[in-house]
N, C-alpha and C. Protein backbone atom coordinates (compact mmCIF):
# COMPACT_ATOMS: atom_id res chain seq x y z
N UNK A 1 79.43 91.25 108.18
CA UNK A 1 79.95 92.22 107.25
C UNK A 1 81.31 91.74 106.76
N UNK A 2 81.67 92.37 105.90
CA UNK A 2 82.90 91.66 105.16
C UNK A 2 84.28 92.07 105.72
N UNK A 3 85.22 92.05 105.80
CA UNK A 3 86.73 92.61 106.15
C UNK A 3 86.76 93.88 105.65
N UNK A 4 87.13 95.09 106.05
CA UNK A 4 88.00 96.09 105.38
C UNK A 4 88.48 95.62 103.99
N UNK A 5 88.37 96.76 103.55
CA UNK A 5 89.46 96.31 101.86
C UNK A 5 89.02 95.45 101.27
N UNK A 6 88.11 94.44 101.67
CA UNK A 6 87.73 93.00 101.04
C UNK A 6 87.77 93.14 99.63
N UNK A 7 88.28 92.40 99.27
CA UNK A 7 88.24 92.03 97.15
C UNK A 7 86.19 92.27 96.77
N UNK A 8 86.55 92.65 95.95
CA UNK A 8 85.11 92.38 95.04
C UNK A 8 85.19 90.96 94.19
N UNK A 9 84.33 90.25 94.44
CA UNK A 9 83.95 89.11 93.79
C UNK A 9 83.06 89.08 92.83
N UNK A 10 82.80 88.61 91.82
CA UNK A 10 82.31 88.08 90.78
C UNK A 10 81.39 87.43 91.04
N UNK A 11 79.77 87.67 90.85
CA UNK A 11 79.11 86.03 91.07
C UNK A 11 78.86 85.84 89.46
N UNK A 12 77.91 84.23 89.42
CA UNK A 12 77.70 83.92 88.22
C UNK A 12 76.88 84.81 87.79
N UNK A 13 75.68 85.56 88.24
CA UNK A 13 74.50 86.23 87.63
C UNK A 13 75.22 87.29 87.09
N UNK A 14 76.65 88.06 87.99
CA UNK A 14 76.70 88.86 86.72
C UNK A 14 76.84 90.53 88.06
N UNK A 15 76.76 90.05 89.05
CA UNK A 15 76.95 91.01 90.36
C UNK A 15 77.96 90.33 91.31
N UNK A 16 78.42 91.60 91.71
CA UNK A 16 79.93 91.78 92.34
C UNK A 16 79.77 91.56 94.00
N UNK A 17 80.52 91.47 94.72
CA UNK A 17 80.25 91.54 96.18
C UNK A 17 80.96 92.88 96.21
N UNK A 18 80.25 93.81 97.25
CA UNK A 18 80.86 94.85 97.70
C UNK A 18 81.38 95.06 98.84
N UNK A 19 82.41 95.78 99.84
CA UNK A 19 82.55 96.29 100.97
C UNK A 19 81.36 96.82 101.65
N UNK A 20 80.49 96.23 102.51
CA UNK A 20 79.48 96.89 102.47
C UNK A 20 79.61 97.98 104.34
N UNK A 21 80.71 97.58 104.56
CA UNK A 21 81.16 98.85 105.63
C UNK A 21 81.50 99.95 104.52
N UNK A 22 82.03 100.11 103.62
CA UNK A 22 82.49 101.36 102.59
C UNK A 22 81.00 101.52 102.41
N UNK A 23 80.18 101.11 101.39
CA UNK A 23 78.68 101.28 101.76
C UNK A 23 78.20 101.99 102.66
N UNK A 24 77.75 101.50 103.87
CA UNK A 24 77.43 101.92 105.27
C UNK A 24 78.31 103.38 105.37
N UNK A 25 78.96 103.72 105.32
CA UNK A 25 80.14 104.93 105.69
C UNK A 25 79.24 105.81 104.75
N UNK A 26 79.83 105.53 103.29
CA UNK A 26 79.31 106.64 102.41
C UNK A 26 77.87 106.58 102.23
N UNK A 27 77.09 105.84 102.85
CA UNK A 27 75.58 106.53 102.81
C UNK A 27 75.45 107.48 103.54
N UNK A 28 76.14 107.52 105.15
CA UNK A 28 76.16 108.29 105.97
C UNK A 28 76.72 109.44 105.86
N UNK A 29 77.94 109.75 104.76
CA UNK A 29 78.17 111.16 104.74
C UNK A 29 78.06 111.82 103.71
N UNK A 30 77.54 113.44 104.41
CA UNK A 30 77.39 114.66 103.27
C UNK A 30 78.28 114.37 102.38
N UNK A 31 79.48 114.40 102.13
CA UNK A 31 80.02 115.11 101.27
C UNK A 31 79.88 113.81 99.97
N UNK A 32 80.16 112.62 100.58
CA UNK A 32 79.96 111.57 99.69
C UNK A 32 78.32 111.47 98.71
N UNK A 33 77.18 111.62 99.87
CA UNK A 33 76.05 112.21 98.75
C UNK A 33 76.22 113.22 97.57
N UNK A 34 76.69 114.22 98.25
CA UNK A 34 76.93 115.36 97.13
C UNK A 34 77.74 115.23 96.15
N UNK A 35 78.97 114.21 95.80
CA UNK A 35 79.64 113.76 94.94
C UNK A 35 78.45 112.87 94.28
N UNK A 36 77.71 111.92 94.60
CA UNK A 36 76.91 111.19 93.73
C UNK A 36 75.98 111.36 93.01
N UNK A 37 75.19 112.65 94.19
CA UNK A 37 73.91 113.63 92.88
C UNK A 37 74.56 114.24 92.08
N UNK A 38 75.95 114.70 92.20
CA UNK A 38 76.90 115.56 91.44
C UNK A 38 77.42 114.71 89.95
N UNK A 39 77.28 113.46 90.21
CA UNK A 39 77.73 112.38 89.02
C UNK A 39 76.39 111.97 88.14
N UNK A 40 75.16 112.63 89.41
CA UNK A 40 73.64 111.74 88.52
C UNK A 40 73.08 113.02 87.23
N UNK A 41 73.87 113.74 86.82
CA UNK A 41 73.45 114.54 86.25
C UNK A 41 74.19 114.78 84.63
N UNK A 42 76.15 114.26 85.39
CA UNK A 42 76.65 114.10 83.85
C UNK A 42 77.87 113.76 84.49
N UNK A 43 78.81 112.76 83.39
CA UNK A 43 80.01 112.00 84.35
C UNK A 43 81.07 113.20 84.36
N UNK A 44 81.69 112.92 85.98
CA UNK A 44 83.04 114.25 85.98
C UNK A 44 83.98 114.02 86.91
N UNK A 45 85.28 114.46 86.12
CA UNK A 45 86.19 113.68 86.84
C UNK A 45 86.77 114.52 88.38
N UNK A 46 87.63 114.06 88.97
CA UNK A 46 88.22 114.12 90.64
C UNK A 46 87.80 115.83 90.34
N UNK A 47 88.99 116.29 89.42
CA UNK A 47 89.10 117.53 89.62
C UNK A 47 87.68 118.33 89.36
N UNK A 48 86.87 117.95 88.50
CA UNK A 48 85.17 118.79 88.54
C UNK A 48 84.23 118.69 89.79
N UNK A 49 84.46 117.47 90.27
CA UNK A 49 83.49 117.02 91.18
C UNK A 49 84.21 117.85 92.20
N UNK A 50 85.42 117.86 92.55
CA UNK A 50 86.14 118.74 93.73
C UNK A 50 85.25 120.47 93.26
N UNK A 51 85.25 120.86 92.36
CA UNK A 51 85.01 122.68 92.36
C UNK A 51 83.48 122.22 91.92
N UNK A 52 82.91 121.69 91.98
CA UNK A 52 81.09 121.27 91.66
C UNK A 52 81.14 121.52 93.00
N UNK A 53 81.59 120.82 93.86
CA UNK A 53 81.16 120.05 95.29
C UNK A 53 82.12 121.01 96.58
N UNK A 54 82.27 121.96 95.85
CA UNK A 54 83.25 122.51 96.87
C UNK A 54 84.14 121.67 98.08
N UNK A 55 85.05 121.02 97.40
CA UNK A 55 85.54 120.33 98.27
C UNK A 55 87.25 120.08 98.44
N UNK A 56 87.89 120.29 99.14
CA UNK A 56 89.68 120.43 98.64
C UNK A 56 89.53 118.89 97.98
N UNK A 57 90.80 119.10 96.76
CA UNK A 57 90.74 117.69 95.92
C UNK A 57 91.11 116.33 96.76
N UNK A 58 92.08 116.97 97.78
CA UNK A 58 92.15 115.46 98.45
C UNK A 58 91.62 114.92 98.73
N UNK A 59 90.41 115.83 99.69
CA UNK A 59 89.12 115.11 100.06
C UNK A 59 88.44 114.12 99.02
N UNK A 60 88.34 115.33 98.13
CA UNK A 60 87.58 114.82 96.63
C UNK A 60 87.85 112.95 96.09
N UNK A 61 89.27 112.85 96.08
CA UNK A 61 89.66 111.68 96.12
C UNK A 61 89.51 110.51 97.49
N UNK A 62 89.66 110.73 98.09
CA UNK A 62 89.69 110.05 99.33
C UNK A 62 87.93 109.46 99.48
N UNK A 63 87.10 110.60 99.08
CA UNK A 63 85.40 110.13 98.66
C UNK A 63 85.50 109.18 97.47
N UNK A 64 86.02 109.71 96.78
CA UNK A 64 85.63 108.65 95.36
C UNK A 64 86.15 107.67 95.71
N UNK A 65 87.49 107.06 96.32
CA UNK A 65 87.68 105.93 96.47
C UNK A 65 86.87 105.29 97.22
N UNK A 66 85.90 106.04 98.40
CA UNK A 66 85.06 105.34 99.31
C UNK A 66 83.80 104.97 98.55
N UNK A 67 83.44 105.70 97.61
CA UNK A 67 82.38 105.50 96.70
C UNK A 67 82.34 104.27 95.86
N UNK A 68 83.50 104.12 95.28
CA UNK A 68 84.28 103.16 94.20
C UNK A 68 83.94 102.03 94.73
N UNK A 69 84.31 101.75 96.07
CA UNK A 69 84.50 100.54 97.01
C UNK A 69 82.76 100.31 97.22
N UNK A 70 82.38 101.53 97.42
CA UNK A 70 80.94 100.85 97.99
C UNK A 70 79.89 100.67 97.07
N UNK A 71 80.30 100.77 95.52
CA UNK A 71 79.97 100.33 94.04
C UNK A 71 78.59 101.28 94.10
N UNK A 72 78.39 102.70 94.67
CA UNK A 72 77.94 103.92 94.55
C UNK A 72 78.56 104.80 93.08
N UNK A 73 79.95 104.34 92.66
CA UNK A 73 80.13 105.10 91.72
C UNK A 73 81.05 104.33 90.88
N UNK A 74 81.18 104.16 89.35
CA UNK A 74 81.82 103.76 88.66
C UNK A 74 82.79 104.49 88.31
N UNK A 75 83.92 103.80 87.56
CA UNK A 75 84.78 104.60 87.42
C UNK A 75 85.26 104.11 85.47
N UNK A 76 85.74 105.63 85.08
CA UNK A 76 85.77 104.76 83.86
C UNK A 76 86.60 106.08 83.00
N UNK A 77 87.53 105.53 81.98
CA UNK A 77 88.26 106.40 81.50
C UNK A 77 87.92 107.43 79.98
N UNK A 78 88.44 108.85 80.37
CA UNK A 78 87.89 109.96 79.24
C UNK A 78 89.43 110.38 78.63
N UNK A 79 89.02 109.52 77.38
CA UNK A 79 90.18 110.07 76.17
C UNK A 79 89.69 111.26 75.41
N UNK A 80 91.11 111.98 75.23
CA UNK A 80 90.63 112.78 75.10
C UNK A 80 91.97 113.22 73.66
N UNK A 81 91.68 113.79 72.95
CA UNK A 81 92.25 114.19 71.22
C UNK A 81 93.75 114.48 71.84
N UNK A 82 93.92 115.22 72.80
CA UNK A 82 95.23 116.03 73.29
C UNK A 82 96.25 114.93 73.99
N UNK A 83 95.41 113.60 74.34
CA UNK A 83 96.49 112.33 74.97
C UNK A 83 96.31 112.68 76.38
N UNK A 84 95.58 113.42 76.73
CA UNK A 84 95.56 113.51 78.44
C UNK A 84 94.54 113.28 78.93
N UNK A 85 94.25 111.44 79.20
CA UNK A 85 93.26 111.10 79.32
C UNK A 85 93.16 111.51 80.80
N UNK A 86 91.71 110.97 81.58
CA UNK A 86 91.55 111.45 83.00
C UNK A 86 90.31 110.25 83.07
N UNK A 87 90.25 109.91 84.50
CA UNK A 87 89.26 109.35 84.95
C UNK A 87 88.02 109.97 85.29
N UNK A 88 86.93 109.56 84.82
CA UNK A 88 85.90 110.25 85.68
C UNK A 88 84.92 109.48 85.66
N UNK A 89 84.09 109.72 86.46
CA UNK A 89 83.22 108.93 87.39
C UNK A 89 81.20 109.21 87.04
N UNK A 90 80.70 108.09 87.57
CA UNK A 90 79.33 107.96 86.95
C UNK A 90 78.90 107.04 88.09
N UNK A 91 77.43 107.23 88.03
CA UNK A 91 76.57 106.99 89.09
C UNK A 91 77.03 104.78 88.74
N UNK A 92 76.83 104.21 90.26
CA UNK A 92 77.06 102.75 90.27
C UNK A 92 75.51 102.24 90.72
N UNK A 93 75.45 101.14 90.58
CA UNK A 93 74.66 100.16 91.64
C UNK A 93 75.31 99.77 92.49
N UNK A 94 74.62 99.38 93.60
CA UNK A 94 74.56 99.07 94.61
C UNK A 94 73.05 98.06 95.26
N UNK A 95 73.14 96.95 95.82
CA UNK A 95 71.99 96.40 96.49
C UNK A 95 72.28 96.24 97.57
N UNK A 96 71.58 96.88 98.82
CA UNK A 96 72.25 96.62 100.14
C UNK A 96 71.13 95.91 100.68
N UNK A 97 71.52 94.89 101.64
CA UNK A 97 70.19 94.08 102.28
C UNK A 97 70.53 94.15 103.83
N UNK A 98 69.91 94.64 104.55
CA UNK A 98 69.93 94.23 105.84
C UNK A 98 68.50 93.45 106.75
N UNK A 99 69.45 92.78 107.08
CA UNK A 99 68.58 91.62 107.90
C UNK A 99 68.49 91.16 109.40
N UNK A 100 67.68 91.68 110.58
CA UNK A 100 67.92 91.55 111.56
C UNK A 100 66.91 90.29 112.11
N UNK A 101 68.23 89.77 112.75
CA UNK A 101 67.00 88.31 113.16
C UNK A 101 67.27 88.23 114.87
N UNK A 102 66.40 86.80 115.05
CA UNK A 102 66.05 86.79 116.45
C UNK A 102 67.55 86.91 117.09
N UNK A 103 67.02 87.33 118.41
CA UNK A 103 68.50 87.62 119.11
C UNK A 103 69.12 89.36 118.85
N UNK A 104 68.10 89.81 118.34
CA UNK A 104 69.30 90.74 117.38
C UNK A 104 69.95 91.16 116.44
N UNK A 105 70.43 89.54 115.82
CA UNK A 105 71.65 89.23 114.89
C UNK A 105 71.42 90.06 113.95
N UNK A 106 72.07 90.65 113.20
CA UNK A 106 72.03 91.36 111.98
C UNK A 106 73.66 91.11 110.55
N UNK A 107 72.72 90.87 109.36
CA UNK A 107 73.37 90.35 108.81
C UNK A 107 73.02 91.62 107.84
N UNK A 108 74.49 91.89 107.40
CA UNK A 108 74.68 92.79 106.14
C UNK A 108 74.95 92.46 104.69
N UNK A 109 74.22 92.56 103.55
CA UNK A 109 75.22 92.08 102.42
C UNK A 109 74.73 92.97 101.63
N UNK A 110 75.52 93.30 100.38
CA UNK A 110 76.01 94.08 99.59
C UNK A 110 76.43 93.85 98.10
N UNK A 111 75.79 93.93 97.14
CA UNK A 111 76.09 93.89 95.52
C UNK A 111 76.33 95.12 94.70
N UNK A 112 77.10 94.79 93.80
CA UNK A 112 77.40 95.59 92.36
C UNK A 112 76.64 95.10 91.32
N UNK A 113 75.36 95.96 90.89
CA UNK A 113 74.34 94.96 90.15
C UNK A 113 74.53 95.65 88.62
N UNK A 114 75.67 96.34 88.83
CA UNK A 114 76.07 96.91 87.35
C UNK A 114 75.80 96.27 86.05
N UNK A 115 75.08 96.76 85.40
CA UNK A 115 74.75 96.02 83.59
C UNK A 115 75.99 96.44 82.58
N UNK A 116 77.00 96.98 82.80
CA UNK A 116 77.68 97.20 82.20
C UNK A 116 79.70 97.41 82.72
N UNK A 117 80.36 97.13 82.22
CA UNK A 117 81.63 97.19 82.85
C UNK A 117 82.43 98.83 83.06
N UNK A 118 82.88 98.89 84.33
CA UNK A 118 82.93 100.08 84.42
C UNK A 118 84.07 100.72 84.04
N UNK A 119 84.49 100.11 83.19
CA UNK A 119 86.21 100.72 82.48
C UNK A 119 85.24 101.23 80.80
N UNK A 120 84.44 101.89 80.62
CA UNK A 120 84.05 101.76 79.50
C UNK A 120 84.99 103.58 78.79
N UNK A 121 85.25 103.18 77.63
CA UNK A 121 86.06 104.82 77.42
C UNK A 121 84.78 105.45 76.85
N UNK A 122 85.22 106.83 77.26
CA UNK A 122 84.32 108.24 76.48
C UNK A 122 85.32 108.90 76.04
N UNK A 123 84.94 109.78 75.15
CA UNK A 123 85.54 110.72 74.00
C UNK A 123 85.22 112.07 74.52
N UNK A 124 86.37 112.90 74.53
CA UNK A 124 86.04 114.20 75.01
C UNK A 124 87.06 115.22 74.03
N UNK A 125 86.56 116.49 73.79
CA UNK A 125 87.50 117.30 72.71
C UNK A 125 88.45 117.67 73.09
């Protein structure tokens, strides 16, 4: 598995390496699911997904960054006519592979198989 924090890498095809302990974590918890079916429906930022998801905002944040990392959720900016833009968030790829071989051994790896870059702007009134 990769280091904590590990950088996301670039391959040539066009997919990212992910944290795939951030992965592993946020598959495993409620609240992080419920932020992601909460994004598969229409993109919304910290503060929607916090009162969608009943969740105090810190939390709210502290998930999305775990999400972000485990390329479960994109992130991407909403301009908006008034100048107060906000981030909000949309469902990611992810390819997780696990592989257990003789002995045991188990090998984890992890992609961002995203078709598109996730800084993309939206327009909001």
């Amino acid at each position: 598995m990769s280091a904590p924090n590990a950088p996301e890498t670039a391959g040539i095809d066009g997919t990212t390496e992910v944290d795939e302990d951030a992965l592993l974590t946020a598959l495993q918890d409620d609240d992080c699911r419920t932020i992601v079916e909460a994004v598969s429906e229409e993109a919304l930022s910290a503060s929607e997904l916090a009162e969608r998801c009943d969740l105090p905002l810190s939390t709210t944040y502290r998930k999305v960054d775990t999400l972000t990392d485990a390329a479960l959720l994109d992130e991407r900016l909403r301009l908006a006519a008034s100048g107060s833009h906000e981030r909000e968030y949309v469902p990611g790829t992810a390819d997780l592979t696990i592989s257990v071989g003789a002995g045991a051994s188990v090998e984890v790896h992890a992609e961002s198989t995203a078709s598109e870059p996730a800084q993309i702007p939206t327009f909001a009134d």
